[in-house]
N, C-alpha and C. Protein backbone atom coordinates (compact mmCIF):
# COMPACT_ATOMS: atom_id res chain seq x y z
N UNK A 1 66.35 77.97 73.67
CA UNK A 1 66.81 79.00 74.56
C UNK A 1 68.04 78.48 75.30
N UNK A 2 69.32 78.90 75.19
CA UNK A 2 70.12 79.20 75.96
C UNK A 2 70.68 79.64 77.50
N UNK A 3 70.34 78.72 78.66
CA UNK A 3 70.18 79.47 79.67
C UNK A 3 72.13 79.30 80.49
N UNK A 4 72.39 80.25 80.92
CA UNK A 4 73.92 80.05 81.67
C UNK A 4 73.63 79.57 83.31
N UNK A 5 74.48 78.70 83.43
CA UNK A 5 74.34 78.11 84.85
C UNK A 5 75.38 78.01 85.40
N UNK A 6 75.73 78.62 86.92
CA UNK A 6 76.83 78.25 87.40
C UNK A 6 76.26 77.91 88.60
N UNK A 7 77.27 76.86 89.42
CA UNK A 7 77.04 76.21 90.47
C UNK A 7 77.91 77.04 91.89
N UNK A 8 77.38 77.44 92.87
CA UNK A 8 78.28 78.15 93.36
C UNK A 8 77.62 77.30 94.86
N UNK A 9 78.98 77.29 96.07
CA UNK A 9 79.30 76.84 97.38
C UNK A 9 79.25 78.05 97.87
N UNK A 10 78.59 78.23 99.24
CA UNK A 10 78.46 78.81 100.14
C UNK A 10 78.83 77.70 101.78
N UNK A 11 79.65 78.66 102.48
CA UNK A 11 80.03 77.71 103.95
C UNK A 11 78.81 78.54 104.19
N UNK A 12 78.36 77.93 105.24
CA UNK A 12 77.37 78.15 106.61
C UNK A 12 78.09 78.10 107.71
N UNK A 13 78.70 78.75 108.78
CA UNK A 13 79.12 78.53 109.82
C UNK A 13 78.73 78.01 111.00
N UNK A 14 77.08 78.50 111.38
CA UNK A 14 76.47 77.95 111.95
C UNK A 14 76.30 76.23 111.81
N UNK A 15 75.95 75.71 113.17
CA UNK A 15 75.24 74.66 112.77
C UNK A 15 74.20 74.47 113.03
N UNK A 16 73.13 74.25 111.93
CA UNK A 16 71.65 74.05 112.10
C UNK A 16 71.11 73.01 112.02
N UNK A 17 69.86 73.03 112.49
CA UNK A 17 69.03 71.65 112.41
C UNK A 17 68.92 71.49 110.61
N UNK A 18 67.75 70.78 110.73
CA UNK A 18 67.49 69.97 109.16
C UNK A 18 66.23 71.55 108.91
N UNK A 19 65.05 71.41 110.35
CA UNK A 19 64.00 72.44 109.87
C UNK A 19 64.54 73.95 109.51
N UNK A 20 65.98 74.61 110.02
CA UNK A 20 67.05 75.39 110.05
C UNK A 20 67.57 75.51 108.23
N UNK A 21 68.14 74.47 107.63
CA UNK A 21 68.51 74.85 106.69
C UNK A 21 67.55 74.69 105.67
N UNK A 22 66.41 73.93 105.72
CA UNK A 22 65.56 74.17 105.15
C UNK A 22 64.92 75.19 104.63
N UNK A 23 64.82 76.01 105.54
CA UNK A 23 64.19 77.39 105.66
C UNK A 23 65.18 77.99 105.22
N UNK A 24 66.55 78.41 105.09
CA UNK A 24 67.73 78.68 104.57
C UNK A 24 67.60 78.67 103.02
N UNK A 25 67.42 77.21 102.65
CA UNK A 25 67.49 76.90 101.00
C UNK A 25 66.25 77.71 100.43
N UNK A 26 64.78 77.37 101.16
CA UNK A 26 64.02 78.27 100.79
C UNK A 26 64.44 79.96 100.32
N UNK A 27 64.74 80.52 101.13
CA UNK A 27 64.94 81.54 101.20
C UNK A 27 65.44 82.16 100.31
N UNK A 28 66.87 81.42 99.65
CA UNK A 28 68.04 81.57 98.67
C UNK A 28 67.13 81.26 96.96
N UNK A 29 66.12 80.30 97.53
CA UNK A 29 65.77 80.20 96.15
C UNK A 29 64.31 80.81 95.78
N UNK A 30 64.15 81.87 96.33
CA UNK A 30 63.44 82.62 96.11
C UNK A 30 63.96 84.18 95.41
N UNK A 31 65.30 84.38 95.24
CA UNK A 31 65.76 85.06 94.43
C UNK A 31 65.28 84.94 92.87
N UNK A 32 65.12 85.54 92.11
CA UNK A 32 65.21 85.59 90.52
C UNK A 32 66.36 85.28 90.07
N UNK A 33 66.97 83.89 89.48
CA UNK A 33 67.70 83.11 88.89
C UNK A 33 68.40 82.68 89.20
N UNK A 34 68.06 81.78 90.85
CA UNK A 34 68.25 80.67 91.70
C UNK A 34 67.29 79.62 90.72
N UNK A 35 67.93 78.57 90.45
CA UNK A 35 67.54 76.98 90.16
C UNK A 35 67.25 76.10 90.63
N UNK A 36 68.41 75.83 91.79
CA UNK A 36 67.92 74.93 92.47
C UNK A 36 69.40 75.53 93.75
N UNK A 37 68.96 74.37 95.04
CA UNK A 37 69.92 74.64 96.29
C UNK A 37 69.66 73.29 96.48
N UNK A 38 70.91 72.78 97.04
CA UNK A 38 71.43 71.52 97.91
C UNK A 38 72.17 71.32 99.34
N UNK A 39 71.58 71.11 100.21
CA UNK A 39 72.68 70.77 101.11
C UNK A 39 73.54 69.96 100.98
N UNK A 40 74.96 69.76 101.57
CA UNK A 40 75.57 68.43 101.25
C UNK A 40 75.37 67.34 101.65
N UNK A 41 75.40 66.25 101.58
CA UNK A 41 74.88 65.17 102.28
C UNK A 41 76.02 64.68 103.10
N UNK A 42 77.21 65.37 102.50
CA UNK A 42 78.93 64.97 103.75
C UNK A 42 78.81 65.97 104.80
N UNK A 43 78.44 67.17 104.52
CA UNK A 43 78.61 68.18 105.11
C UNK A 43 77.43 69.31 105.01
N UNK A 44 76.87 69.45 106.32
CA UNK A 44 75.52 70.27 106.42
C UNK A 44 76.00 71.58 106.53
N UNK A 45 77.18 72.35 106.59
CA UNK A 45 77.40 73.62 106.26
C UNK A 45 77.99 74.09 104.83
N UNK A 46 77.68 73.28 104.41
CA UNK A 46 77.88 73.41 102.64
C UNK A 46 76.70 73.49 102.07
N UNK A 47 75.86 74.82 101.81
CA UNK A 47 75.29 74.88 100.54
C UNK A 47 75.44 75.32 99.35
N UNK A 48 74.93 74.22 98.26
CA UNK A 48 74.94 74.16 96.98
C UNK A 48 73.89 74.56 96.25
N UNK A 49 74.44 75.92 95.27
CA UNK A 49 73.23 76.85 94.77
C UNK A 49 73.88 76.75 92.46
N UNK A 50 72.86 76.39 92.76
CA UNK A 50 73.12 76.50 90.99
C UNK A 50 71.98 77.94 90.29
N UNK A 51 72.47 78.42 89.85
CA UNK A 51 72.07 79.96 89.42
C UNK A 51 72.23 80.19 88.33
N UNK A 52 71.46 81.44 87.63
CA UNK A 52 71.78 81.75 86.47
C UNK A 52 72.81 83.33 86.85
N UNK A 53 73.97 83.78 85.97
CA UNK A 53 74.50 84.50 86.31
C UNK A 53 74.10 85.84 86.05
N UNK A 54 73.22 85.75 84.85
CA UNK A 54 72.62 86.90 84.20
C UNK A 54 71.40 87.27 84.90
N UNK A 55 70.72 86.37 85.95
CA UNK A 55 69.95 87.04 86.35
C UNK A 55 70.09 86.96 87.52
N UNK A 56 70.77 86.50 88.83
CA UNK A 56 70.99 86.80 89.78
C UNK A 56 72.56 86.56 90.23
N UNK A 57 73.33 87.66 90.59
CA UNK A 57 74.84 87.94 91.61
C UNK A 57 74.89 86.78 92.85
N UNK A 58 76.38 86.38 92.68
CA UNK A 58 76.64 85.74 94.17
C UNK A 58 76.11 86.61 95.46
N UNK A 59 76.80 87.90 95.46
CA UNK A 59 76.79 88.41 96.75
C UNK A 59 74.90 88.72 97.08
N UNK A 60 74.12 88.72 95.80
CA UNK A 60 72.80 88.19 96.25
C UNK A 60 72.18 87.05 97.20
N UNK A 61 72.90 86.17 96.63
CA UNK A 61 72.70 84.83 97.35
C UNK A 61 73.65 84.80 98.87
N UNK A 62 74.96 85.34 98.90
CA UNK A 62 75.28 85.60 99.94
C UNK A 62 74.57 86.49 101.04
N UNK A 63 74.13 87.59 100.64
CA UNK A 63 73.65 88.59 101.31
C UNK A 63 71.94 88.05 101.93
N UNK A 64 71.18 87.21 101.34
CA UNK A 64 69.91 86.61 101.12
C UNK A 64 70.38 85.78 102.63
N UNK A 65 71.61 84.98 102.69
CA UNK A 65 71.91 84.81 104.10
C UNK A 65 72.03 85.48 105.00
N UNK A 66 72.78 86.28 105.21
CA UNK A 66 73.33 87.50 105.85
C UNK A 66 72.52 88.03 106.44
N UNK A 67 71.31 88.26 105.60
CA UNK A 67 69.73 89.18 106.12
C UNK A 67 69.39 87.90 107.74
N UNK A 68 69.71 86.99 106.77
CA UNK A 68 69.22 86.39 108.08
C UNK A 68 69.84 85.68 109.56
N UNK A 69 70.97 86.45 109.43
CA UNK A 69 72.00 86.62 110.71
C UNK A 69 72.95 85.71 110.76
N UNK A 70 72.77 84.59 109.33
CA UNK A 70 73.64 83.71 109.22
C UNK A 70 75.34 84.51 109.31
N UNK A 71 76.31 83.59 109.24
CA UNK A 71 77.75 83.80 109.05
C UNK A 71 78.05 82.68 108.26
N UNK A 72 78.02 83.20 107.10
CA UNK A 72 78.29 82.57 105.41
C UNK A 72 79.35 82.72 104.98
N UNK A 73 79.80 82.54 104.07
CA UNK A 73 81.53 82.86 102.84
C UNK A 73 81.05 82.03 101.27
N UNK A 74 81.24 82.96 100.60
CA UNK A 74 81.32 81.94 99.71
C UNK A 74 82.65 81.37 99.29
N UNK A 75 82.53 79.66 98.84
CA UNK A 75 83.92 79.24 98.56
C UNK A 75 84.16 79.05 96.88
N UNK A 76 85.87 79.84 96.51
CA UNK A 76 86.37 79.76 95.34
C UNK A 76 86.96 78.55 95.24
N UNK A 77 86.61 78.11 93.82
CA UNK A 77 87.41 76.58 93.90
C UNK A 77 88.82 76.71 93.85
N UNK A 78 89.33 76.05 94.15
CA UNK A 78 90.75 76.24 93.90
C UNK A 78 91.51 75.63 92.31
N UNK A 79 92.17 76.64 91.93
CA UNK A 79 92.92 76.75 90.52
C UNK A 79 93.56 75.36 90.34
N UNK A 80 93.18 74.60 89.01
CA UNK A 80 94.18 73.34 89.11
C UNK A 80 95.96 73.85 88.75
């Protein structure tokens, strides 16, 4: 089986504790074709969501924040 994976960055604006984004990553990966979530270990308003595209949308995973009063963005990489 063939599965598609893309890795997508979300800013967090807030700054939260550790029990804060925890509950955050939970949340995100409780969508249908969320994989996995990472915080950064440089930077705690960087989360890292690897997804399948076919079964769950960015603005899912964005909005999955949003519900929860966060102030999110997702970030485009920049073009080499």
């Amino acid at each position: 089986m063939d599965i598609n994976m893309v890795d997508v960055t979300v800013h967090i604006n807030e700054d939260m504790n550790a029990e804060q984004l925890q509950s955050l990553q939970e949340a995100v990966r409780e969508l249908d074709g969320v994989i996995s979530t990472h915080i950064a270990d440089h930077n705690p308003h960087l989360l890292m969501v690897e997804m399948n595209p076919q079964r769950v949308q960015t603005d899912a995973v964005l909005n999955q924040l949003l519900q929860r009063g966060v102030h999110a963005k997702l970030l485009v990489p920049q073009q080499l």
